[in-house]
N, C-alpha and C. Protein backbone atom coordinates (compact mmCIF):
# COMPACT_ATOMS: atom_id res chain seq x y z
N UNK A 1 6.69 -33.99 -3.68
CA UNK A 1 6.95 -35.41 -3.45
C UNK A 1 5.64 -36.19 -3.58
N UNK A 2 5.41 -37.35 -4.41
CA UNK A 2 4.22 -38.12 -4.48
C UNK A 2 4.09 -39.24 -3.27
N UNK A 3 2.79 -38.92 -3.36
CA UNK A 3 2.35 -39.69 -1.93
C UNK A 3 2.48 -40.93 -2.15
N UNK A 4 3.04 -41.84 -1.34
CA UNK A 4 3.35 -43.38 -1.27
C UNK A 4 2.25 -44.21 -1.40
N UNK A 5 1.23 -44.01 -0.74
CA UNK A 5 0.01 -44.68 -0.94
C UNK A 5 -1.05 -44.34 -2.33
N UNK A 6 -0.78 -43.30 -3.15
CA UNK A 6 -1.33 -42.66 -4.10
C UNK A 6 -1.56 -43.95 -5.40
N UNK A 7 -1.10 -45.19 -5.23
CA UNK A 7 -1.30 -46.28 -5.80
C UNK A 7 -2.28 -47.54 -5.21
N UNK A 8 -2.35 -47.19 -4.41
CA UNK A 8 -3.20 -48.00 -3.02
C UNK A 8 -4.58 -47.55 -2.81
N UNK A 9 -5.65 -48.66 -3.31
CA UNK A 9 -6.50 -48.05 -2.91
C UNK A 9 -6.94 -48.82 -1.81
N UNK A 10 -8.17 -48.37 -1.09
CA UNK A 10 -8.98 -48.81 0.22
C UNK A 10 -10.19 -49.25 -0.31
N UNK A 11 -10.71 -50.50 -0.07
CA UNK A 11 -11.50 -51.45 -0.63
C UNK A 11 -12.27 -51.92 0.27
N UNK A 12 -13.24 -51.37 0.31
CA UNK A 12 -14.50 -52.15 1.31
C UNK A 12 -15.59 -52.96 0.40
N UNK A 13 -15.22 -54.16 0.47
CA UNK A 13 -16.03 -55.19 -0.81
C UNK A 13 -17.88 -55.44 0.43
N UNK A 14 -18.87 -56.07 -0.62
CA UNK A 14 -20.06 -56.40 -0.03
C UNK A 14 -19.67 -57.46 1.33
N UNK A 15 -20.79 -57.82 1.81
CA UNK A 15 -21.00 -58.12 3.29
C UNK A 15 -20.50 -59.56 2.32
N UNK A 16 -19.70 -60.17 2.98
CA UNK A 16 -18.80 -61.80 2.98
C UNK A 16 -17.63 -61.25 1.81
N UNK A 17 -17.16 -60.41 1.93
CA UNK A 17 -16.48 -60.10 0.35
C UNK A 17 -15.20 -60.13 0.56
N UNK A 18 -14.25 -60.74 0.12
CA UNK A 18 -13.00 -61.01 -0.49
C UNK A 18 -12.25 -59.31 -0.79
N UNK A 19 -11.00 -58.86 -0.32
CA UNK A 19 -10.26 -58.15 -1.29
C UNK A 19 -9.46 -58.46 -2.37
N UNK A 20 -9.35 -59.93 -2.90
CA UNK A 20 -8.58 -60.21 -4.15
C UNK A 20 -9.86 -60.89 -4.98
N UNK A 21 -10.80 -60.96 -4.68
CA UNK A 21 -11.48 -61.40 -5.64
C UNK A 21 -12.42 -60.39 -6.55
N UNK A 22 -13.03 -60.58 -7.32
CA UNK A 22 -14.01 -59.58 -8.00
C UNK A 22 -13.44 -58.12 -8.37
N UNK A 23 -14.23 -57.37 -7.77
CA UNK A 23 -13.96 -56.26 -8.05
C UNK A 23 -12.12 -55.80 -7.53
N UNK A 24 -11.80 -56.08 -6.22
CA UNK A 24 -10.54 -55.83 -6.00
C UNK A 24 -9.56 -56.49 -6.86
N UNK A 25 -9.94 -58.12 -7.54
CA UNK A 25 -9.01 -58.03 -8.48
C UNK A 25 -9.16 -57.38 -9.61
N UNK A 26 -9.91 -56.62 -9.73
CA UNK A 26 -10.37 -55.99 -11.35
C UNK A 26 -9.59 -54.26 -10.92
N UNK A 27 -9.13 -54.27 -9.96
CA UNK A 27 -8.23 -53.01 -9.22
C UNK A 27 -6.27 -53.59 -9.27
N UNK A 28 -6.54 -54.48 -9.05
CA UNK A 28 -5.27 -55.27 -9.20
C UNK A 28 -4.81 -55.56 -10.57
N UNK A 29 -5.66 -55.71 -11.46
CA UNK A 29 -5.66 -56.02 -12.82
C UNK A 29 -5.42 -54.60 -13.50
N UNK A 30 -5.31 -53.35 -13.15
CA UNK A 30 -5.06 -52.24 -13.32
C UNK A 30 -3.77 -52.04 -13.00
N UNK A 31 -3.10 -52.73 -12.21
CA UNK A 31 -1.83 -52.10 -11.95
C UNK A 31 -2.32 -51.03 -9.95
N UNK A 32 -3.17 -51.85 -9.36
CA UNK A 32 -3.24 -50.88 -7.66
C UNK A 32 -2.96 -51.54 -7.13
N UNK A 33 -2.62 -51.32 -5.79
CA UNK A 33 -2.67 -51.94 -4.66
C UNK A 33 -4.05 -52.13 -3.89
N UNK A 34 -4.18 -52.81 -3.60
CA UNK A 34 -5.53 -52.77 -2.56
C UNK A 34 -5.76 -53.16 -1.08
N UNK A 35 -5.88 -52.51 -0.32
CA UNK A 35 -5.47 -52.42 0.89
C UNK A 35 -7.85 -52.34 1.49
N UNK A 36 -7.80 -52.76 2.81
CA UNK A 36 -9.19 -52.56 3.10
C UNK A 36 -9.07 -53.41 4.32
N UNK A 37 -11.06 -53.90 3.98
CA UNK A 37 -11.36 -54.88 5.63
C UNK A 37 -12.03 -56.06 4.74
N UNK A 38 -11.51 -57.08 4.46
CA UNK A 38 -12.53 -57.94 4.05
C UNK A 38 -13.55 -58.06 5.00
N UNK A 39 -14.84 -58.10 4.65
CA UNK A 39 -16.14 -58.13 5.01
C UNK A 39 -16.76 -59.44 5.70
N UNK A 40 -16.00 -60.33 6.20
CA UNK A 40 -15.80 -61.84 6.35
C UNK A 40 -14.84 -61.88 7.56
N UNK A 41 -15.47 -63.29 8.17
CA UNK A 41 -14.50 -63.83 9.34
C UNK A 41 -14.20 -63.18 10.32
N UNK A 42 -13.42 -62.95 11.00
CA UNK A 42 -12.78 -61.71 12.31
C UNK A 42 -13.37 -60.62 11.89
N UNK A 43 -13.44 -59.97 10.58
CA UNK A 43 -14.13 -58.34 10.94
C UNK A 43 -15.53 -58.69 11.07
N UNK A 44 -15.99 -59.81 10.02
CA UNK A 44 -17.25 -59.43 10.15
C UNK A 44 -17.81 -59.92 11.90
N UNK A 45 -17.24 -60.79 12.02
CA UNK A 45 -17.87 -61.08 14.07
C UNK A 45 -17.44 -60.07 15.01
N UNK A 46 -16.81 -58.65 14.43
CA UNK A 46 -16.73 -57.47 15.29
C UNK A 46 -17.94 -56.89 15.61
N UNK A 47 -18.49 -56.20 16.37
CA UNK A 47 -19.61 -55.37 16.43
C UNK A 47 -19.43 -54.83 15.60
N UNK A 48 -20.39 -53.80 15.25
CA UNK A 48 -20.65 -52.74 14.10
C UNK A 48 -20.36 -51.72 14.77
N UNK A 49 -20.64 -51.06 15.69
CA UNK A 49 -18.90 -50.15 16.15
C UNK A 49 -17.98 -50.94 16.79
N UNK A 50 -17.44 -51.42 16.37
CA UNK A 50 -15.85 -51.70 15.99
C UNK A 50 -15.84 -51.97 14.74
N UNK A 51 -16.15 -52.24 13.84
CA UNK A 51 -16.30 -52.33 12.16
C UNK A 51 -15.79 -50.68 12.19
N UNK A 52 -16.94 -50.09 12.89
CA UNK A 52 -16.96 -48.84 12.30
C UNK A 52 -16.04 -47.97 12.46
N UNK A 53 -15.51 -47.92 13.63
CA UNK A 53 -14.10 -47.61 14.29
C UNK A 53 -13.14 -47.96 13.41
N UNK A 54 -13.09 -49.42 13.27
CA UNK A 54 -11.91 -50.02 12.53
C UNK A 54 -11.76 -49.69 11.03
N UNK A 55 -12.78 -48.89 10.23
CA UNK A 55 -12.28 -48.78 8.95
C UNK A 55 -11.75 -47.03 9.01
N UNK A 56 -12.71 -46.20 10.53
CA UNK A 56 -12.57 -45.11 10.35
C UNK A 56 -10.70 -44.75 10.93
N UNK A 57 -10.71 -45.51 11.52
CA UNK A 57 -8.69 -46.16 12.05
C UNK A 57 -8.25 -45.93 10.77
N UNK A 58 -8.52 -46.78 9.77
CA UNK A 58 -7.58 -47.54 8.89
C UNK A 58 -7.85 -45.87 7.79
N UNK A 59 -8.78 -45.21 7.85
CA UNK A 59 -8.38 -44.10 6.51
C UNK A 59 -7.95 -43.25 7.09
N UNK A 60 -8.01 -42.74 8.57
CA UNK A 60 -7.02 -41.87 9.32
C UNK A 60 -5.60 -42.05 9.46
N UNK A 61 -5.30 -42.86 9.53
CA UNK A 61 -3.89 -43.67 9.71
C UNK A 61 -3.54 -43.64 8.20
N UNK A 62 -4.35 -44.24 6.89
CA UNK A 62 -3.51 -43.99 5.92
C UNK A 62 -3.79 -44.17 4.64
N UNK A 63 -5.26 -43.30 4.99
CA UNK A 63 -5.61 -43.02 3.60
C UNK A 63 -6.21 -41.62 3.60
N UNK A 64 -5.85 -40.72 4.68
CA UNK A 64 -6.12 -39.65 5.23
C UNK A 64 -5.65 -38.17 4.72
N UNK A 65 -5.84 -37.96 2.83
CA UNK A 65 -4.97 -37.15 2.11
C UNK A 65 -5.88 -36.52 0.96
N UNK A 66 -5.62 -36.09 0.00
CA UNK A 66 -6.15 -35.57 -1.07
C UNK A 66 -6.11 -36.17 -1.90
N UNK A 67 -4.95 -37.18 -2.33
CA UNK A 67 -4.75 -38.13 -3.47
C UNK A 67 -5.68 -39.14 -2.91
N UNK A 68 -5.76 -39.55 -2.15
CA UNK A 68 -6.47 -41.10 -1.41
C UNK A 68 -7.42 -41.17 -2.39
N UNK A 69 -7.79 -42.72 -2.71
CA UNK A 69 -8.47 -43.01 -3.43
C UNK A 69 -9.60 -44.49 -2.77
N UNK A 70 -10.85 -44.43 -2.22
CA UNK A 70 -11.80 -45.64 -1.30
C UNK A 70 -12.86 -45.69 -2.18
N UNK A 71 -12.64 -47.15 -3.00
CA UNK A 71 -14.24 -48.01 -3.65
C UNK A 71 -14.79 -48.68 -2.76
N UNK A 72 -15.93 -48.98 -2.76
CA UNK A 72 -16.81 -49.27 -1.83
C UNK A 72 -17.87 -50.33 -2.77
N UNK A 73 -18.09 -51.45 -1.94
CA UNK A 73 -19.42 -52.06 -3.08
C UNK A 73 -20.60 -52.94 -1.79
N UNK A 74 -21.26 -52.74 -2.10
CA UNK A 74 -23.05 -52.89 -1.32
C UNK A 74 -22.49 -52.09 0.17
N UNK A 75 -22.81 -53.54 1.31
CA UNK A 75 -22.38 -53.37 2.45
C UNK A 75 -20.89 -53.20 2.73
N UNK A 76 -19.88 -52.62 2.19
CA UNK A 76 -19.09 -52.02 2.38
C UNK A 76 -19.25 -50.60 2.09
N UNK A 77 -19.99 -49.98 1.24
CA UNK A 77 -20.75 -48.44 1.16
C UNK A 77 -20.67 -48.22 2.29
N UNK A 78 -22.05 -49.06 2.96
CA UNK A 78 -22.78 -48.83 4.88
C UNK A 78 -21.54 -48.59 5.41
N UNK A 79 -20.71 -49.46 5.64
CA UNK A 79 -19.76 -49.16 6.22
C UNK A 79 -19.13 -47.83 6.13
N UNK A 80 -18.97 -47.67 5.07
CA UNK A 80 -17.78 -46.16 5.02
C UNK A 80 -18.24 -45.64 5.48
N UNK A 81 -19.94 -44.81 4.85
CA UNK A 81 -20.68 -43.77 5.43
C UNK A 81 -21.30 -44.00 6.57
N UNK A 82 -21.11 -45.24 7.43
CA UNK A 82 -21.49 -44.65 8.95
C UNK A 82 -20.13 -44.50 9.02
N UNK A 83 -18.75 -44.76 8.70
CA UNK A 83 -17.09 -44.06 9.46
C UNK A 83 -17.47 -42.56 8.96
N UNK A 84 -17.83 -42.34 7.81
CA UNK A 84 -17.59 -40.95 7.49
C UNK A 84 -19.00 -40.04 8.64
N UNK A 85 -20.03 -40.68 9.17
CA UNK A 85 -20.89 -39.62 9.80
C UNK A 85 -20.05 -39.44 11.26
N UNK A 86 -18.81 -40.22 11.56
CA UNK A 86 -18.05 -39.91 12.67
C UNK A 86 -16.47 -39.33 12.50
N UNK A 87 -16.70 -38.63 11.22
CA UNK A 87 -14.75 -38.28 11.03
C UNK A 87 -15.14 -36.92 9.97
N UNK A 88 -14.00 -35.86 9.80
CA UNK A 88 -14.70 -35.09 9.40
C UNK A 88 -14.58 -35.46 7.28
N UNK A 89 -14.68 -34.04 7.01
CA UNK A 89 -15.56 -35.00 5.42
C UNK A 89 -13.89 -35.56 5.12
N UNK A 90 -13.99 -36.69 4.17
CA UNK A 90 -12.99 -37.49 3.49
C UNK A 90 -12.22 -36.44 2.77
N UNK A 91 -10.96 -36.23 2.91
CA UNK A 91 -10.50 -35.38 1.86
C UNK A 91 -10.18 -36.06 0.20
N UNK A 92 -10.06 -37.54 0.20
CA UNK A 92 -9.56 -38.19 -1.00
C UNK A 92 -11.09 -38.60 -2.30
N UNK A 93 -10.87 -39.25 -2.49
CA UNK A 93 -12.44 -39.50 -3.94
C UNK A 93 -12.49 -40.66 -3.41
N UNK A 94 -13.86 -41.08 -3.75
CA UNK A 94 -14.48 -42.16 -3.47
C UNK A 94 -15.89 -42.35 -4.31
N UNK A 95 -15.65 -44.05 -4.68
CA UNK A 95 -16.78 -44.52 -5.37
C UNK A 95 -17.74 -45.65 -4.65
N UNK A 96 -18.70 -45.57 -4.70
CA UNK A 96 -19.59 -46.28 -3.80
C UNK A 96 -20.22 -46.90 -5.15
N UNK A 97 -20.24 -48.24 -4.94
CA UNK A 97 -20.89 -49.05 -6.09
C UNK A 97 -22.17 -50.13 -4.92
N UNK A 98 -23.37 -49.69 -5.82
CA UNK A 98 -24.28 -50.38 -5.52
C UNK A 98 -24.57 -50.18 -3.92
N UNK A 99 -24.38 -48.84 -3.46
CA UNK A 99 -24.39 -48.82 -1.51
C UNK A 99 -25.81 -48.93 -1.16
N UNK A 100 -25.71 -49.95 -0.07
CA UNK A 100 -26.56 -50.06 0.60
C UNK A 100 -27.23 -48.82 1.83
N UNK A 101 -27.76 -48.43 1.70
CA UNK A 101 -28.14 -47.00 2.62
C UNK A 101 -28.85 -47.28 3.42
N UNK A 102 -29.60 -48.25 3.92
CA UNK A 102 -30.88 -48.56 4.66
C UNK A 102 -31.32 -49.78 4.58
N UNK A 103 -32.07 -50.21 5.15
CA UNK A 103 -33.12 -51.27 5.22
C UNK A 103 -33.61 -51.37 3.86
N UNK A 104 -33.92 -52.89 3.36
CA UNK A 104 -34.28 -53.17 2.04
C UNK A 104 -35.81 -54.37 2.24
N UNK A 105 -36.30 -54.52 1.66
CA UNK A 105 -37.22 -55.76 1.85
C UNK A 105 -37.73 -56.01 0.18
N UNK A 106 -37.87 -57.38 -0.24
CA UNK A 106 -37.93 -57.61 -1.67
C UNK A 106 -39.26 -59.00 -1.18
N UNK A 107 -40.66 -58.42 -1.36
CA UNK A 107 -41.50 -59.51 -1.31
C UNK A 107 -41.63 -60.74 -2.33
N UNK A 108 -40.74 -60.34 -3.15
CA UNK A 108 -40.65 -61.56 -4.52
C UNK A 108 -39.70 -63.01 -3.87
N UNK A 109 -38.48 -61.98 -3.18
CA UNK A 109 -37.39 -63.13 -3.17
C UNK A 109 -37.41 -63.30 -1.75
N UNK A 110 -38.82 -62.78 -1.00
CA UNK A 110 -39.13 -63.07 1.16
C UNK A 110 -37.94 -63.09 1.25
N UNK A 111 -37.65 -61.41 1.34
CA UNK A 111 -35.80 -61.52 1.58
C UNK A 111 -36.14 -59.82 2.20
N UNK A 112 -35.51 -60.01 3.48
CA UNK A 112 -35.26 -58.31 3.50
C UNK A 112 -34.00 -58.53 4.61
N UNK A 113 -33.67 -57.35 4.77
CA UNK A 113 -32.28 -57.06 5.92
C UNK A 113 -32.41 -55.54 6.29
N UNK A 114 -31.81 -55.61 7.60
CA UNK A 114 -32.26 -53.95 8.23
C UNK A 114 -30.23 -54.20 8.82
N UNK A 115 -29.74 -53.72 8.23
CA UNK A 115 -28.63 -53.12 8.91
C UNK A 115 -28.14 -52.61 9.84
N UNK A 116 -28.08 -52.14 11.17
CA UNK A 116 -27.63 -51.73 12.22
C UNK A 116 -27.71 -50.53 11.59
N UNK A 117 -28.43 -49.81 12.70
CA UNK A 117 -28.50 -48.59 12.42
C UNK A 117 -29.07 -48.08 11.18
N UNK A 118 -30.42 -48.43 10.63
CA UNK A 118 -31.02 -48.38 9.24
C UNK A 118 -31.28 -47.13 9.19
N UNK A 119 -31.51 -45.88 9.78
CA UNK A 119 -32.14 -44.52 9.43
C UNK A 119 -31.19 -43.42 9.75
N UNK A 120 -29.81 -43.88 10.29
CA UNK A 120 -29.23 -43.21 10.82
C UNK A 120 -28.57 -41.81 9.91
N UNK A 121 -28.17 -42.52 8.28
CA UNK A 121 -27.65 -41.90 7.22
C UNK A 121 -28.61 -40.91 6.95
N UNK A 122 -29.83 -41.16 6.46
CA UNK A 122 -30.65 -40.54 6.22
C UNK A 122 -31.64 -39.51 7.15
N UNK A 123 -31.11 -40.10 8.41
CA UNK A 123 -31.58 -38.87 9.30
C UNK A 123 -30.27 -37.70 9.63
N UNK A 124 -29.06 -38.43 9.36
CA UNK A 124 -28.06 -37.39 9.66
C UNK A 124 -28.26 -36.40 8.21
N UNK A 125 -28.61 -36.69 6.93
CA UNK A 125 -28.66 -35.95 5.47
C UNK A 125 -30.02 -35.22 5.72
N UNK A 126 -31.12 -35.85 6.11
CA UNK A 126 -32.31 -34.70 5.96
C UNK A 126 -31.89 -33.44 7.38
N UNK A 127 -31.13 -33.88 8.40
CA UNK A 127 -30.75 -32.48 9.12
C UNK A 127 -29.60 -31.81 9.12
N UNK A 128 -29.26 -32.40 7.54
CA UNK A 128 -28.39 -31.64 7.26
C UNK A 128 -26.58 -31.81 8.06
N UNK A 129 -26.61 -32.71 8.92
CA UNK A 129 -25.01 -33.06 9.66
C UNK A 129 -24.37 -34.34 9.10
N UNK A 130 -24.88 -34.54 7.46
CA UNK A 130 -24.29 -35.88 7.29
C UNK A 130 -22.34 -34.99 6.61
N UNK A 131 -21.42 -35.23 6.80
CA UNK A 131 -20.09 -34.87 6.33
C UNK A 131 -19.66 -35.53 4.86
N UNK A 132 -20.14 -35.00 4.01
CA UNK A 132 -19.96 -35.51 2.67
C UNK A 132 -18.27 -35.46 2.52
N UNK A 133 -17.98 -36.67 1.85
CA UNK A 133 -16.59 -36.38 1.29
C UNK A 133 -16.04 -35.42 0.50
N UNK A 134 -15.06 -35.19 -0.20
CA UNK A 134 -14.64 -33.80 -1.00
C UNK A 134 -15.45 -34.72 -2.20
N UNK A 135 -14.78 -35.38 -2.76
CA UNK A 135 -15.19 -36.11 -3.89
C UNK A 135 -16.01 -37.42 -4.14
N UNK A 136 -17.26 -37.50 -4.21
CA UNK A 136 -17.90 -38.56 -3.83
C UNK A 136 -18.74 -38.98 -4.92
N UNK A 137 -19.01 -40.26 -5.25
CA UNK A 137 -20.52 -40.14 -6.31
C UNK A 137 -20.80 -42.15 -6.10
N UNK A 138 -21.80 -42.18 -6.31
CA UNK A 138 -22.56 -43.43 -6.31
C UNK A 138 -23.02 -44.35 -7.79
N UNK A 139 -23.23 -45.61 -7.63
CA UNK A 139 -23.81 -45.89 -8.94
C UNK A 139 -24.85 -47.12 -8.22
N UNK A 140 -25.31 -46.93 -8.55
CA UNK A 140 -26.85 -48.09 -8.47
C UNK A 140 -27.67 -48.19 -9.66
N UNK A 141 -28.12 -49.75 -9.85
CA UNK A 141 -28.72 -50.68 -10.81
C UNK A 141 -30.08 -50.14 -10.56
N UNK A 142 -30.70 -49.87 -11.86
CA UNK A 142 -32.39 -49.55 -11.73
C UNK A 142 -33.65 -50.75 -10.83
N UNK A 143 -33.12 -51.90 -11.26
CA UNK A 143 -33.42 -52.94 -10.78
C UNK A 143 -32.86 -53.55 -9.50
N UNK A 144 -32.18 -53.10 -8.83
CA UNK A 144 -31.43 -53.40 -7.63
C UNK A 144 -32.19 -53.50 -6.54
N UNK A 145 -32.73 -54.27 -6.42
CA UNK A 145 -33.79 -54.24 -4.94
C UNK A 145 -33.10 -54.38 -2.95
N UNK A 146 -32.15 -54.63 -3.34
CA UNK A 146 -31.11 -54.39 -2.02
C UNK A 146 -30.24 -53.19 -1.58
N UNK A 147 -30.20 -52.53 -2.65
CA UNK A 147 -29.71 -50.31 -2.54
C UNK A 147 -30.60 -49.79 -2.71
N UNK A 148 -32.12 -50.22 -3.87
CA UNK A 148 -32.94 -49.39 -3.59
C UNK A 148 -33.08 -48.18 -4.43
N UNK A 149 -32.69 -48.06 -5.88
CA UNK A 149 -32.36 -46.50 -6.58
C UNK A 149 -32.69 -45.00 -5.95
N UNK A 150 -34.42 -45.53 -5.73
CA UNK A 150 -35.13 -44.33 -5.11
C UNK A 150 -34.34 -43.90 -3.62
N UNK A 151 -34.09 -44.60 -2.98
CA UNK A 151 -32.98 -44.35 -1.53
C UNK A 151 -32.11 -43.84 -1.57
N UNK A 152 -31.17 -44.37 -2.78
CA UNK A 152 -29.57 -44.02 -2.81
C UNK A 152 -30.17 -42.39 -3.37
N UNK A 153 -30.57 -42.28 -4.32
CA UNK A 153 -31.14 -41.32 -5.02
C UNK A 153 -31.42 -39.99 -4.48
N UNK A 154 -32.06 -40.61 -3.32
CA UNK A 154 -32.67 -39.67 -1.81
C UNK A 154 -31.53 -39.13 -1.32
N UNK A 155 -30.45 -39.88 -0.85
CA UNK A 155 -29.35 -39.35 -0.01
C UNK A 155 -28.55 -39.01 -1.16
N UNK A 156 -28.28 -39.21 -2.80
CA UNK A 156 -28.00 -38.24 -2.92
C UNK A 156 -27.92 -36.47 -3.69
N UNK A 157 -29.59 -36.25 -3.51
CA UNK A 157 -30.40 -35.28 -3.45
C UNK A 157 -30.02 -34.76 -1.89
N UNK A 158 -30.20 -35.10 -0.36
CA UNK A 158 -30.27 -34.68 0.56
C UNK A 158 -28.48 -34.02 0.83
N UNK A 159 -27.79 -34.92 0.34
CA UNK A 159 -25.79 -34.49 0.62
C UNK A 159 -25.36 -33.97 -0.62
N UNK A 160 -26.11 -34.14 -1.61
CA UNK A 160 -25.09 -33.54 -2.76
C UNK A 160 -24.11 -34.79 -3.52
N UNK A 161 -24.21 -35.44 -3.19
CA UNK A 161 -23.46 -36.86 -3.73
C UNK A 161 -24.23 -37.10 -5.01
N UNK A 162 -23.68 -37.27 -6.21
CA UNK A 162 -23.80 -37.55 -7.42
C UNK A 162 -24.86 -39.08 -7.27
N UNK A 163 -25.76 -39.68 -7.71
CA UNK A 163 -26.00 -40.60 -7.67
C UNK A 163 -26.64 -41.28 -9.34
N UNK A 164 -25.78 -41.72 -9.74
CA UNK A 164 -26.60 -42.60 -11.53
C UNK A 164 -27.17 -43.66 -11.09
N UNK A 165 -28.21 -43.78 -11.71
CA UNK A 165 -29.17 -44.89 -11.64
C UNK A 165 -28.40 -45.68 -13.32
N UNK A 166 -28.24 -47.10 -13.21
CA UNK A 166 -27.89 -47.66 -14.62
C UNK A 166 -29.35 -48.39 -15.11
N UNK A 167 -29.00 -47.82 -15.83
CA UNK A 167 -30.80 -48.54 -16.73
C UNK A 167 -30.15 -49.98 -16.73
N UNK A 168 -31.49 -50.91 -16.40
CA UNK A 168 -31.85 -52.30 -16.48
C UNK A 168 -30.21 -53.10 -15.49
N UNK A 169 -29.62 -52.40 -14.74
CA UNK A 169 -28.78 -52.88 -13.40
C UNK A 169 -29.09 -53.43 -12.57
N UNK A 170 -28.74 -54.40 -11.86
CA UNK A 170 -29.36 -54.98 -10.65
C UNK A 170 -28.05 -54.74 -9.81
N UNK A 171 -28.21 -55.32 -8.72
CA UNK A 171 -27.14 -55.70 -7.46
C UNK A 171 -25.98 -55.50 -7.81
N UNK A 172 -25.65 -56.37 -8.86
CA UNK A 172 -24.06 -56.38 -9.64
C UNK A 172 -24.33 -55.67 -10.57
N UNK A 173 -23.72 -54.66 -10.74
CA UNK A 173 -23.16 -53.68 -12.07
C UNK A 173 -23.45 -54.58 -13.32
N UNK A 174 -22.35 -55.82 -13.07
CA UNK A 174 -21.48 -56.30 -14.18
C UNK A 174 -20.31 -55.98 -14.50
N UNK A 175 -19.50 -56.21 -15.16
CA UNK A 175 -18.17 -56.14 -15.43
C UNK A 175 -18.37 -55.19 -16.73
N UNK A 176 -19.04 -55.06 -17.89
CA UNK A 176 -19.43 -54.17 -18.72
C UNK A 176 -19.77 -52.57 -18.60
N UNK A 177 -20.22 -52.46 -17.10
CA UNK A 177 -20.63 -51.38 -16.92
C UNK A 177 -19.33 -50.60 -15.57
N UNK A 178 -19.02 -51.80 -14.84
CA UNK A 178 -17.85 -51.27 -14.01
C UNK A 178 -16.80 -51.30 -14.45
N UNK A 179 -16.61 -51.91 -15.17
CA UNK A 179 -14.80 -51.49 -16.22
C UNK A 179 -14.78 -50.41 -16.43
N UNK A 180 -15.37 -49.69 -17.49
CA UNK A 180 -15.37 -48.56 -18.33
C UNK A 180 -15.27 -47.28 -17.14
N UNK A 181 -16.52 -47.72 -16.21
CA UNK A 181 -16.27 -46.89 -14.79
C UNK A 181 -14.94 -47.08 -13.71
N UNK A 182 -14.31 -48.01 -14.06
CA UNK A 182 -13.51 -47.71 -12.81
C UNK A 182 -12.54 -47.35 -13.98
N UNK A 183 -11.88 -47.29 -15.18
CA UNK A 183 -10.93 -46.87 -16.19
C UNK A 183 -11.16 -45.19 -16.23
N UNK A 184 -12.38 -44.78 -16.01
CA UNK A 184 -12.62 -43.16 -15.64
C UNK A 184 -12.32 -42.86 -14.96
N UNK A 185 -12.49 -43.41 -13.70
CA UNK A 185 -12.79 -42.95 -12.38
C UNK A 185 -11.53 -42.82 -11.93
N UNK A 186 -10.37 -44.28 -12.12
CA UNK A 186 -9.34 -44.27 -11.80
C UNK A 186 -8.39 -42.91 -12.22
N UNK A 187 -8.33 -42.51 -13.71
CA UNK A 187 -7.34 -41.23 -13.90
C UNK A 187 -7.79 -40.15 -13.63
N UNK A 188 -8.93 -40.11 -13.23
CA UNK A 188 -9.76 -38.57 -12.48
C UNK A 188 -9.25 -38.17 -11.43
């Protein structure tokens, strides 16, 4: 019997992010459902455990399978992987676009942000207790100064998580480079 939700994916968009806009409609425009936490309004004025609680709720409850399918883009990454360092590994696939892993600082654009809990990922992967998903892999922009290549890169050298660096990428993919990827990714 095929799983009901096996059309549905779980969508954690960047920090203020929409699930019908951007990337979730470019999931919708495929023919999915998209189900998640928009990153905005009521979730985002939750604490960050209850964020964290609340997305690790929402893939236990029902996205908690082998078919399951969770994209992820910047600060919605953070999110998953602090739910996933508290649940055991994800059994479904998951794509993390552009994840934010840590603390960033960019002296060009006097812009930095430290995330709640900035070392936590990377101290749970260098001792080895971070719970990798079954199926996991990352993509980050060479130029991305808010994921950081060399970081994402790090964690995933330390978990085993696939990580591509896209030559001359920043923050946003683009639509050129995430089409073609989510048209793979999706029948895999």
């Amino acid at each position: 019997m095929a799983n009901p939700t096996a059309k549905t994916i779980y969508y954690l968009p960047g920090y203020g992010g929409q699930l019908g806009t951007g990337l979730g409609r470019a999931l919708m425009d495929r023919g999915f459902d998209v189900a998640g936490r928009e990153t905005r309004e009521d979730f985002r004025s939750l604490p960050f455990d209850e964020q964290i609680a609340t997305v690790s709720q929402d893939l236990k409850d029902h996205f908690w399978h082998d078919d399951a399918r969770v994209i992820c883009n910047s600060f919605g990454a953070y999110l998953f992987l602090h739910a996933q360092t508290q649940l055991p590994s994800f059994p479904g696939r998951v794509l993390l676009l552009s994840p934010i892993v840590g603390e960033f600082t960019n002296a060009q654009a006097r812009t930095s942000f430290s995330p709640p809990r900035p070392t936590r990922l990377k101290d749970l992967a260098e001792a080895g207790h971070f719970k990798v998903p079954r199926q996991c892999e990352m993509h980050v922009g060479e130029d991305d100064w808010q994921s950081i290549p060399a970081n994402v890169q790090a964690l995933g050298r330390l978990t085993g998580i696939t990580a591509t660096v896209v030559p001359g990428g920043g923050h946003d993919l683009g639509k050129d480079y995430v089409g073609p990827l989510l048209d793979q990714w999706l029948v895999g």
